[in-house]
Protein backbone atom coordinates (compact mmCIF):
# COMPACT_ATOMS: atom_id res chain seq x y z
CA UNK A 1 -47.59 14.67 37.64
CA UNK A 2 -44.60 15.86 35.27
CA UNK A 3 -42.33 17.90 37.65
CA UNK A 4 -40.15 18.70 34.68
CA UNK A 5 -37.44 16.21 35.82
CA UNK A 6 -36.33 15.26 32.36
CA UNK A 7 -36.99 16.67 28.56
CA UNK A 8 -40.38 17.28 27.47
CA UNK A 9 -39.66 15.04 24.32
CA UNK A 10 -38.93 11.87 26.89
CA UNK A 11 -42.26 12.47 28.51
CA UNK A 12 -43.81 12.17 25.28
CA UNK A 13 -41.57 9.36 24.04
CA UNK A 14 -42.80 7.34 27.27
CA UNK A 15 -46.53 8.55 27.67
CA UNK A 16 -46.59 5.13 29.91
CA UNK A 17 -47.39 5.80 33.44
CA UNK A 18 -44.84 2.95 34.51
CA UNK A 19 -42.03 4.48 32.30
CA UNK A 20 -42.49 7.54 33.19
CA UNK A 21 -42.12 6.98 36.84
CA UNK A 22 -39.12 4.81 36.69
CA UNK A 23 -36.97 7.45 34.54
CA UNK A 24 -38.48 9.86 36.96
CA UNK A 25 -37.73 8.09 40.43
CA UNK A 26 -35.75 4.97 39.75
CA UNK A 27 -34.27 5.73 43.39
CA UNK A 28 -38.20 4.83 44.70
CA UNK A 29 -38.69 1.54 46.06
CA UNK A 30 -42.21 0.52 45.33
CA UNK A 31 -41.72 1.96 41.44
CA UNK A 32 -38.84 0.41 40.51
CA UNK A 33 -40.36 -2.91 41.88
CA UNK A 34 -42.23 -2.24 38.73
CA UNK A 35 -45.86 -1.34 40.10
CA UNK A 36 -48.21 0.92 37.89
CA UNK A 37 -49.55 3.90 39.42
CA UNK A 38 -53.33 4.21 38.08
């Protein structure tokens, strides 16, 4: 899941699925419309 897009430290910092995803790919449409990949 962690492509190594950001620091380590931030992926640990935001463990959160949700987070993680919309510092990852706030360009995405359905994550930053704030839905929680399970």
């Amino acid at each position: 899941m962690i492509e190594g897009d950001f620091p380590a430290r931030t992926v640990l910092l935001t463990h959160d699925s949700s987070i993680l995803l919309r510092l990852r790919v706030p360009a995405d449409t359905r994550w930053s419309s704030g839905e929680r990949i399970v």
